[in-house]
Protein backbone atom coordinates (compact mmCIF):
# COMPACT_ATOMS: atom_id res chain seq x y z
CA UNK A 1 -96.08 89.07 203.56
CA UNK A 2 -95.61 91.62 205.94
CA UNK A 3 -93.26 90.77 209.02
CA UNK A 4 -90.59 88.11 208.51
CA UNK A 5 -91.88 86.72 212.13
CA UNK A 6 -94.21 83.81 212.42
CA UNK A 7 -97.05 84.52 214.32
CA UNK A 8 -96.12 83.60 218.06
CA UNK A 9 -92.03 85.02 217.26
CA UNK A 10 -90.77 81.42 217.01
CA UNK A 11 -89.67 81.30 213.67
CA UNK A 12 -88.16 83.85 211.26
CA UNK A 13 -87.77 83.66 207.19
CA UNK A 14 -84.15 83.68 206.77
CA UNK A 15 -83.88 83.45 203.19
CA UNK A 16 -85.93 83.82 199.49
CA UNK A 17 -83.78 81.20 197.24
CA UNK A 18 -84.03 82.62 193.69
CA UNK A 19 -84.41 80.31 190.99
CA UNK A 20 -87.84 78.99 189.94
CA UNK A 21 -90.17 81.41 188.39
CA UNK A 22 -92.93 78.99 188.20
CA UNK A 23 -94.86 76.53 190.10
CA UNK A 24 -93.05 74.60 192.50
CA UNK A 25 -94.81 70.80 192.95
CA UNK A 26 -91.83 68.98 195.35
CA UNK A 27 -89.41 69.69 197.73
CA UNK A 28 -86.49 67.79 199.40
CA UNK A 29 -83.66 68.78 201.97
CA UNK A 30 -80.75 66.47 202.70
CA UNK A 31 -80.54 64.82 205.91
CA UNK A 32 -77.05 65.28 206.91
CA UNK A 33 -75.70 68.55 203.95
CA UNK A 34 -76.63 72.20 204.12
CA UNK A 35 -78.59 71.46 200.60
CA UNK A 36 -82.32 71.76 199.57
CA UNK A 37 -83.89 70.78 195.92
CA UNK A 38 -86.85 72.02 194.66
CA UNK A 39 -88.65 70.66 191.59
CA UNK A 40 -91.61 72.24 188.99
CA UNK A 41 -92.45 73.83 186.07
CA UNK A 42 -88.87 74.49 185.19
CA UNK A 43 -86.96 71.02 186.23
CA UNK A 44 -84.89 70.96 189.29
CA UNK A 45 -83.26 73.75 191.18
CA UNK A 46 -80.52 72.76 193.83
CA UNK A 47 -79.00 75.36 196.45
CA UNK A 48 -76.93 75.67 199.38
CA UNK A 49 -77.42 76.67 202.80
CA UNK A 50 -75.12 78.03 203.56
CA UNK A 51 -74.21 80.49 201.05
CA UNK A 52 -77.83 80.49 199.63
CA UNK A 53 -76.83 79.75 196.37
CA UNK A 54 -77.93 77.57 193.37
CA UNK A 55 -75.76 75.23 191.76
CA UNK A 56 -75.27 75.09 188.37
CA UNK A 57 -77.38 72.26 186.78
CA UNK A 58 -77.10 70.11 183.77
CA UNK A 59 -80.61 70.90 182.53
CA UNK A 60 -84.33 71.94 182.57
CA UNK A 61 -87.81 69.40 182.06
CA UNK A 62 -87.48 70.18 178.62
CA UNK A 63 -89.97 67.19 177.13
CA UNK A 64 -89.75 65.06 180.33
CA UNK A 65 -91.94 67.24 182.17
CA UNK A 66 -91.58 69.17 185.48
CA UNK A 67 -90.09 67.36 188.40
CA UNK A 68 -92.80 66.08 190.22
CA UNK A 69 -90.57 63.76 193.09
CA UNK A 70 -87.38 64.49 194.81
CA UNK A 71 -85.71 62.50 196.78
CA UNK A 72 -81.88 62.15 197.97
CA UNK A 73 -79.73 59.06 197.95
CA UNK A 74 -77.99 58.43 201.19
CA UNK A 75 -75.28 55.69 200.35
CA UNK A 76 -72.90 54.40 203.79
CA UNK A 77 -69.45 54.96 203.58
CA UNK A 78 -70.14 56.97 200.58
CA UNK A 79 -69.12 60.57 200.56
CA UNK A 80 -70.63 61.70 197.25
CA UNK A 81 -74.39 63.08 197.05
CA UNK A 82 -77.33 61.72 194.75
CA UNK A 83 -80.07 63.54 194.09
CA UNK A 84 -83.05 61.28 192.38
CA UNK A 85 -85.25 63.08 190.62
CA UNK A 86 -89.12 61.93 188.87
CA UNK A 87 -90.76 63.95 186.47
CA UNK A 88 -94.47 64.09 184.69
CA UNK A 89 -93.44 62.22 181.96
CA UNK A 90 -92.36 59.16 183.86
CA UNK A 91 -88.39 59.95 184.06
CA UNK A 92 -86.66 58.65 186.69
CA UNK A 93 -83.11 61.10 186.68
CA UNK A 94 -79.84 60.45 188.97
CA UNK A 95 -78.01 63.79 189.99
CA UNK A 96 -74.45 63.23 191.06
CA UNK A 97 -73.21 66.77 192.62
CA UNK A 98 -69.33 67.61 191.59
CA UNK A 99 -67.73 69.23 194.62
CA UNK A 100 -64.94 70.66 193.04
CA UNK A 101 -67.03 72.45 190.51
CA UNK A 102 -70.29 73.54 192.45
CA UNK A 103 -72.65 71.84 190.43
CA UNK A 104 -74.55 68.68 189.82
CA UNK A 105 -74.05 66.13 186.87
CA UNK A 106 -76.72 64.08 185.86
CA UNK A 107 -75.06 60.77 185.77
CA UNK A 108 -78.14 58.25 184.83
CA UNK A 109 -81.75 58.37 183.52
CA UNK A 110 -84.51 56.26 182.60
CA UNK A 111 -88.29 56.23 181.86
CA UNK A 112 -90.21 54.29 183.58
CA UNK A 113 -92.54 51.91 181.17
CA UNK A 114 -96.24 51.73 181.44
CA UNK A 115 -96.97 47.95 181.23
CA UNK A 116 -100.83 48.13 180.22
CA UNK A 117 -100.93 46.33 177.39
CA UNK A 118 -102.68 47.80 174.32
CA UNK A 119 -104.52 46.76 171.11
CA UNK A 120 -102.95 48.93 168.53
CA UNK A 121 -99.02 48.50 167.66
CA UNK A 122 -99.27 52.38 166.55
CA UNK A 123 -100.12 53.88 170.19
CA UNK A 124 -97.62 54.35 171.98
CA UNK A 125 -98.42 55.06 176.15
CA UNK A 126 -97.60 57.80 178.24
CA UNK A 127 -95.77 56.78 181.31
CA UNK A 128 -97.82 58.02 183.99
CA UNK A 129 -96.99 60.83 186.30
CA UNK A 130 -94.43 59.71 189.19
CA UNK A 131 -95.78 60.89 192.69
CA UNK A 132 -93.70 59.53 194.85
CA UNK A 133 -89.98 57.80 196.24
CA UNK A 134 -88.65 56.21 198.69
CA UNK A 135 -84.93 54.67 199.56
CA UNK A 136 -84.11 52.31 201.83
CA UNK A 137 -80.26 53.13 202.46
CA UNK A 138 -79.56 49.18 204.36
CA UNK A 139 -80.47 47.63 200.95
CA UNK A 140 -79.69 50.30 198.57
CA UNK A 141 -83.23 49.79 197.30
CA UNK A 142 -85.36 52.91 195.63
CA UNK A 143 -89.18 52.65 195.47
CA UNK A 144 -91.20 54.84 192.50
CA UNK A 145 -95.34 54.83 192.24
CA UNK A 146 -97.16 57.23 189.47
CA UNK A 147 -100.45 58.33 189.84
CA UNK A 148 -102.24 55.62 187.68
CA UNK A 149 -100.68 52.72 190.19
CA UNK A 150 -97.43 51.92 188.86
CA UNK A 151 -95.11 50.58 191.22
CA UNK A 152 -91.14 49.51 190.22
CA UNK A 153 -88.54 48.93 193.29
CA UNK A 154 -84.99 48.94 191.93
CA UNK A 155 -81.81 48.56 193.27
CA UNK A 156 -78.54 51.09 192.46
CA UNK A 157 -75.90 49.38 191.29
CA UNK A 158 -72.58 50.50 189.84
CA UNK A 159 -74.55 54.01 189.14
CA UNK A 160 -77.23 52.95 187.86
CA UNK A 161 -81.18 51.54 188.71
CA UNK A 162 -81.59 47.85 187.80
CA UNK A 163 -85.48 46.74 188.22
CA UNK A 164 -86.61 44.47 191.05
CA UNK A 165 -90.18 44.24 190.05
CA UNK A 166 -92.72 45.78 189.00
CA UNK A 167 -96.23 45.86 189.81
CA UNK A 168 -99.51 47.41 188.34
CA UNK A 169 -102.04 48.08 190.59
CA UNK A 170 -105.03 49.90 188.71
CA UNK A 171 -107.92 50.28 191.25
CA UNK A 172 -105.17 52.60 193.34
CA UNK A 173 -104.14 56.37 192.93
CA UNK A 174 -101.29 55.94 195.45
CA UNK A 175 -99.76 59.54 196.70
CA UNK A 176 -96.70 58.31 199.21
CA UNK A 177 -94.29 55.05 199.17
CA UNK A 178 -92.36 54.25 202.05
CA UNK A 179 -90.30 51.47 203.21
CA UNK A 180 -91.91 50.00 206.62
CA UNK A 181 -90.60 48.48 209.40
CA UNK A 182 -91.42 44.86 208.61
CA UNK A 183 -88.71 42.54 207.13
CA UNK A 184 -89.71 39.64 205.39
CA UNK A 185 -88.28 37.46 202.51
CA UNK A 186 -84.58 37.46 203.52
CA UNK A 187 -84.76 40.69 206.16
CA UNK A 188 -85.56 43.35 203.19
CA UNK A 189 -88.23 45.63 204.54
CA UNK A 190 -91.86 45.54 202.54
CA UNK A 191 -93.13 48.21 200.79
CA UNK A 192 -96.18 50.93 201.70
CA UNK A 193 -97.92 52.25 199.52
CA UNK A 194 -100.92 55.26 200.71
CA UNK A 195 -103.99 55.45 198.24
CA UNK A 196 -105.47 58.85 198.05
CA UNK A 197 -109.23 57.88 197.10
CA UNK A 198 -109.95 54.95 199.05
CA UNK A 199 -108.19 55.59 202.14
CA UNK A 200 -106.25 52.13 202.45
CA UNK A 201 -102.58 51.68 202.81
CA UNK A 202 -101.48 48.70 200.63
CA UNK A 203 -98.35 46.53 201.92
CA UNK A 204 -96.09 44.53 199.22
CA UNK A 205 -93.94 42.21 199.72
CA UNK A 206 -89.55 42.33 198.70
CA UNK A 207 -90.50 40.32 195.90
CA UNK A 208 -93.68 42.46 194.23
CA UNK A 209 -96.36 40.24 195.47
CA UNK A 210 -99.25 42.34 197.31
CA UNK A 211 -99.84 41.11 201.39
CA UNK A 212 -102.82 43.04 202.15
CA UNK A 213 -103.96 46.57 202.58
CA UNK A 214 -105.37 48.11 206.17
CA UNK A 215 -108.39 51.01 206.32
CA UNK A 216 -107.67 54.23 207.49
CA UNK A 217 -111.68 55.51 207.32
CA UNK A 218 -110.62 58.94 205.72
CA UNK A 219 -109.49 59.91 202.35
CA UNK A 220 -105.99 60.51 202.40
CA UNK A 221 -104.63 64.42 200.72
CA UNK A 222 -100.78 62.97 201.65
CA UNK A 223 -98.94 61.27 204.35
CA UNK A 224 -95.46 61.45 205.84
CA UNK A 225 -93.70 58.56 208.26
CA UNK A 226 -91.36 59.26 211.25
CA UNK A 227 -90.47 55.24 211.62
CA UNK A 228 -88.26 56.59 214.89
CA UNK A 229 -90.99 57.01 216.92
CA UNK A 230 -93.69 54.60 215.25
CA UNK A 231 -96.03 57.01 214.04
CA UNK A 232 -97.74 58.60 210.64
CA UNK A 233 -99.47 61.11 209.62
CA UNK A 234 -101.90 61.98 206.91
CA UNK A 235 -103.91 64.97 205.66
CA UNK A 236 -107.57 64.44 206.08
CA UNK A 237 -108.57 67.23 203.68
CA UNK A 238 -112.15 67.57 205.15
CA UNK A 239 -110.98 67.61 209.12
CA UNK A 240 -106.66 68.55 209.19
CA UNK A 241 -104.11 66.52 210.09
CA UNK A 242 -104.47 62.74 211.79
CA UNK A 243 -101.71 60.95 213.87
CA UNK A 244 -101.51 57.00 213.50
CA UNK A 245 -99.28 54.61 215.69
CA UNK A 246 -97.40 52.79 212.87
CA UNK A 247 -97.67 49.10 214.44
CA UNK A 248 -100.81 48.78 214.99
CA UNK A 249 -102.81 51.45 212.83
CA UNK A 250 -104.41 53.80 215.56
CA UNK A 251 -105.38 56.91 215.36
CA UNK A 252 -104.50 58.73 218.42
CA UNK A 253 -105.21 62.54 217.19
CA UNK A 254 -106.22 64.58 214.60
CA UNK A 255 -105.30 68.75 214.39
CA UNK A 256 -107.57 70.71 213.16
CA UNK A 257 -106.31 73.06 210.14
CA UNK A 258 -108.92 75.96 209.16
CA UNK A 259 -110.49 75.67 205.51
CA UNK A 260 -111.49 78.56 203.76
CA UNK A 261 -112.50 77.47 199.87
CA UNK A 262 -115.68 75.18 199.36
CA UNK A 263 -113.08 72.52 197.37
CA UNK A 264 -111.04 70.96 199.25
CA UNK A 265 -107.33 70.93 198.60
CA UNK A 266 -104.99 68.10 199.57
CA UNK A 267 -102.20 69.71 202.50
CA UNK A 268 -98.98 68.90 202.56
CA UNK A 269 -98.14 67.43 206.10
CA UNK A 270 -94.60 66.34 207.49
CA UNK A 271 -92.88 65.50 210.94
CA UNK A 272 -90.16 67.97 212.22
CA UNK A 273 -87.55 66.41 214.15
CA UNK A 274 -86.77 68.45 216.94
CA UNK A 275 -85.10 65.30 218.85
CA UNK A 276 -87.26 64.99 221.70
CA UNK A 277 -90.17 62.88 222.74
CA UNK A 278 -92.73 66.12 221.75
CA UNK A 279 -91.99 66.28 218.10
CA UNK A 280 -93.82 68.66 215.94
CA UNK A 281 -96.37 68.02 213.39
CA UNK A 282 -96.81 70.72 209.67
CA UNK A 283 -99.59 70.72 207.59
CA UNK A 284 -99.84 73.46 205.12
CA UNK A 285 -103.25 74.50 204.21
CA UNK A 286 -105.98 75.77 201.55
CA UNK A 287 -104.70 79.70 202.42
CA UNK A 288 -101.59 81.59 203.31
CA UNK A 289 -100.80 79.90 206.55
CA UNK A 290 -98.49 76.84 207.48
CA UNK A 291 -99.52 75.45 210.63
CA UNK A 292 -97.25 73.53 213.20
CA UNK A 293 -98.70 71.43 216.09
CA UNK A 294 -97.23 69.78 219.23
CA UNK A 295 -97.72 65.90 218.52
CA UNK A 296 -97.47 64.90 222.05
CA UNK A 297 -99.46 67.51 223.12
CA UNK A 298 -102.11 68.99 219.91
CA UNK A 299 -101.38 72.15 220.94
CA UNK A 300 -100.67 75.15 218.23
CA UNK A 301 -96.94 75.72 218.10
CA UNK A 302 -97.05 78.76 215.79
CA UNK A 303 -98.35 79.82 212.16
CA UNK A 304 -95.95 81.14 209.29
CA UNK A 305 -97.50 83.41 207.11
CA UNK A 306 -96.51 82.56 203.37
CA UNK A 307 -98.24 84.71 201.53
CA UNK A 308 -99.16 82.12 199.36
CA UNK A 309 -102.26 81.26 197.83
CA UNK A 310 -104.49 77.68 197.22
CA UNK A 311 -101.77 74.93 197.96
CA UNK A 312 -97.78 75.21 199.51
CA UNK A 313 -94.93 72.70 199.34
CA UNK A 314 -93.44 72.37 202.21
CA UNK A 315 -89.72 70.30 204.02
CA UNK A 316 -87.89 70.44 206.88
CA UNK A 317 -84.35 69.48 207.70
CA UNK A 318 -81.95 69.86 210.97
CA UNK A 319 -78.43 71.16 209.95
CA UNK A 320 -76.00 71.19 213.46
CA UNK A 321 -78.82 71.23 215.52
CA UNK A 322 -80.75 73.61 213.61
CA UNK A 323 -84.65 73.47 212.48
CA UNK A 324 -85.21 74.70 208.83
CA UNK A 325 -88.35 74.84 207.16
CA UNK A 326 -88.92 75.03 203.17
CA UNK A 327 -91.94 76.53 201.90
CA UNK A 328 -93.26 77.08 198.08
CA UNK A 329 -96.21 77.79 195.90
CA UNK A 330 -97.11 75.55 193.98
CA UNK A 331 -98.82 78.46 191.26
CA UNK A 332 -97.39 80.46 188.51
CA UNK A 333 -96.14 84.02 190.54
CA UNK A 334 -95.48 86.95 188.90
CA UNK A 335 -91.68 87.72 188.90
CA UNK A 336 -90.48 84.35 190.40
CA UNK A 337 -91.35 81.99 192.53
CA UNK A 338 -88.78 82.08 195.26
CA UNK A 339 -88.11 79.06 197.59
CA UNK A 340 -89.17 80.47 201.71
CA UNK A 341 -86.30 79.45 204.00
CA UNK A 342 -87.55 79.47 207.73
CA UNK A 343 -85.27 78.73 210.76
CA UNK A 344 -85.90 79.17 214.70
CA UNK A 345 -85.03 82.63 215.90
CA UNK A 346 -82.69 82.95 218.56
CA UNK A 347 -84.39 85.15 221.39
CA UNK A 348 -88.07 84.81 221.10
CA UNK A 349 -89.72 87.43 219.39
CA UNK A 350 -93.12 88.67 221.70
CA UNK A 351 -96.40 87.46 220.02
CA UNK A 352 -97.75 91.09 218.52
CA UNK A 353 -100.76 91.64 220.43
CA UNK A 354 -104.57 91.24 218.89
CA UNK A 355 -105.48 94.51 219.88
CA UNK A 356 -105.83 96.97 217.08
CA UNK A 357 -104.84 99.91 219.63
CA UNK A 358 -101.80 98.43 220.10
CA UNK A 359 -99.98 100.58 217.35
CA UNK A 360 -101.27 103.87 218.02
CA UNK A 361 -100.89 103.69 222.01
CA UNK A 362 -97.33 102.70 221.53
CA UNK A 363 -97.01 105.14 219.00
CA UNK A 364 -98.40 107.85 221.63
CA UNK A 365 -96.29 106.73 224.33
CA UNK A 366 -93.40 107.55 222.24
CA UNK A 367 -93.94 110.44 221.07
CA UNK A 368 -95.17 111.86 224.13
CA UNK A 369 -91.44 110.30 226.22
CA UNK A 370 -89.20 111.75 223.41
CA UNK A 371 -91.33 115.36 223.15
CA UNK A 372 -90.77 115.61 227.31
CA UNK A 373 -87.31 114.83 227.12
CA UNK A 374 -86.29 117.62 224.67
CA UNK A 375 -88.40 119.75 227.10
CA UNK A 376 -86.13 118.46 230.09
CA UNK A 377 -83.25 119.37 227.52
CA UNK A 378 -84.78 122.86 226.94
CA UNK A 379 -85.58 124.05 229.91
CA UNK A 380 -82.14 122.71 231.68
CA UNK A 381 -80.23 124.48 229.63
CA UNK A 382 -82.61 127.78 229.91
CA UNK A 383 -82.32 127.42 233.88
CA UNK A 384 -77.74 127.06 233.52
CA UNK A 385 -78.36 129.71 230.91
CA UNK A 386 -79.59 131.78 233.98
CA UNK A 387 -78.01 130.73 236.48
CA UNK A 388 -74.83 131.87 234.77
CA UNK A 389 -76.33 135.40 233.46
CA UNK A 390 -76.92 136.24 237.27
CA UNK A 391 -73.46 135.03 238.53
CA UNK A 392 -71.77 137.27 235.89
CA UNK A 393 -74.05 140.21 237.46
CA UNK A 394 -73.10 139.54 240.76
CA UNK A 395 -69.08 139.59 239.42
CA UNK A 396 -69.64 143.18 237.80
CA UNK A 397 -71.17 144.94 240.47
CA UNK A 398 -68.94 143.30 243.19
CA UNK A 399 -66.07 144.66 240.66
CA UNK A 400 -67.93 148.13 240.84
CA UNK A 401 -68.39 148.35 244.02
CA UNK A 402 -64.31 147.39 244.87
CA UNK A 403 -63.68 150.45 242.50
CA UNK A 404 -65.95 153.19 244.40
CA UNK A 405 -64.24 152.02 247.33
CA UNK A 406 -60.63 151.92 246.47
């Protein structure tokens, strides 16, 4: 990557976090603390904002896998931070950060059980990969689905998860939870589940027990809710990025975000908050670019160029009133795979212009200003230069002639 500058000057990279030298699969910035997680290869990497350092942490994936989920714990009237974390191999790990140390402590874990039953008392199943979390802070209440359509809602309690159900659902490859609006069955909110394949969000009731499911027509790469202003999105990985009302399921827009492979890729997409009724919508994409749209108004807000390659992570966050964006490969890159930090610039940068004479001409211009400016210099001082040689001759023969006269 060339210029630290988003395309249209809106947006600079403020910081490369260090840490992960491998691929980077999830990526989750606390609401409220200057902190930011990233998960892959390697486990989970946690840094701070402010500083733009990583914590120490109590350990790597090791044999549960790479961190495939993050998600962070907001508790009320509870000052310490949680940092949940899900892995390949089904573990479900609670991350307790120790402020007077600068580091995280890994205070609970689990692995989550694959209930298929099987034939042979010697085999032994591997808990499928988790995908995907949610938290509902009002009921304490954390929400887990894996890839093969697991799906366990449990409650933390005295530091640690205690099940609520849990429900298989095969015919499903689900790729977001999230809590909805709807109460139901004492005022606890029902549970969403997004399937990838079929296109069809699935709703569950408090108690485990499936309500329905509702057709979005499109295949779905991922999906991200803003329940503030009663809308979704998901990636259509054949058209870009489609907007859905969240009450009643329709779909006002769709952005269009350029493909340039033959297979498609699945694109990360997420709201940014920018507290306003024209929030922004980001979809990353199948190339280098991360694309951010007006959701009010479709139009193209500005492009950050990565530098990545096939597929990018991607997170926002709003610290103080201030818009950060997280970017990562999610591939192997040679000498470490650092974590992209992008924030809003102060003073608009000028969009660089599409013309490729643009350089030289402005390169001309300046050399030709600063070449007749030491000319002014030169010949300035050649004409005082003179001007004083021919006063000094008028002084000597004025002196001469004084002499002959005297």
């Amino acid at each position: 990557m060339s210029s630290p500058f988003s395309k249209k000057g809106k947006l600079i990279l403020k910081a490369n976090l260090s840490g992960h030298r491998h691929g980077i699969f999830c990526i989750a910035a606390h609401p409220k603390a200057s902190l930011v997680a990233a998960g892959g290869t390697e486990g989970t990497f946690v840094w701070d904002l402010e500083t733009f350092q990583n914590f120490l942490r109590p350990g790597g994936a090791a044999h549960r896998g790479p961190t495939t989920s993050l998600l962070w714990m907001l508790l009320p009237d509870e000052p310490d931070v949680f940092l949940v974390s899900g892995t390949q191999q089904g573990f479900i790990s609670i991350w307790k950060q120790n402020i007077t140390r600068q580091m995280f402590e890994e205070i609970y874990v689990t692995r989550l059980h694959d209930p298929t039953p099987t034939q042979s008392l010697h085999f032994i199943p591997i808990p499928p990969e988790i995908t995907a979390m949610a938290w509902d802070p009002s009921t304490f209440r954390l929400a887990i689905c894996t890839c093969k359509g697991l799906v366990q809602v449990h409650t933390f309690h005295h530091r640690e998860l205690r099940p609520i159900f849990t429900e298989q659902i095969s015919t499903i490859t689900p790729v977001h939870i999230a809590f909805s609006l709807i109460t139901s069955k004492g005022d606890l909110r029902e549970v969403m589940l997004f399937d990838r394949e079929a296109g069809q969000i699935l709703t569950i009731y408090p108690d485990g027990a499936p309500i329905g499911s509702r057709f979005t027509g499109t295949r779905i790469g991922s999906a991200s809710l803003n329940t503030d202003k009663n809308f979704y999105c998901i990636d259509v990985p054949e058209e870009g990025v489609s907007i859905f009302r969240l009450d009643d399921d329709a779909r006002v827009r769709t952005f269009p975000v350029p493909s340039t492979r033959e297979k498609l890729f699945a694109r990360r997409v997420t709201f940014v908050n920018m507290q306003r009724d024209d929030d922004l919508v980001l979809s990353g994409s199948d190339h280098d670019k991360i694309y951010l749209f007006h959701r009010g108004t479709g139009e193209l807000f500005d492009i950050l160029p990565t530098g990545f390659g096939s597929s990018q992570q991607v997170a926002t966050s709003k610290i103080d009133g201030k818009l950060f964006i997280f970017a990562a490969d999610e591939r192997d890159v040679t000498g470490g795979n650092p974590l992209q930090v992008w924030t809003v610039v102060d003073t608009v940068k000028p969009a660089p212009s599409s013309s490729p004479w643009s350089a030289e001409v402005a390169l001309f211009v300046k050399t030709a200003l600063r070449d007749a400016l030491v000319g002014l210099i030169v010949i300035t001082f050649l004409y005082t230069a003179t001007q004083i040689a021919g006063f000094r001759t008028d002084l000597s023969l004025w002196a001469m002639g004084r002499q002959f006269v005297e």
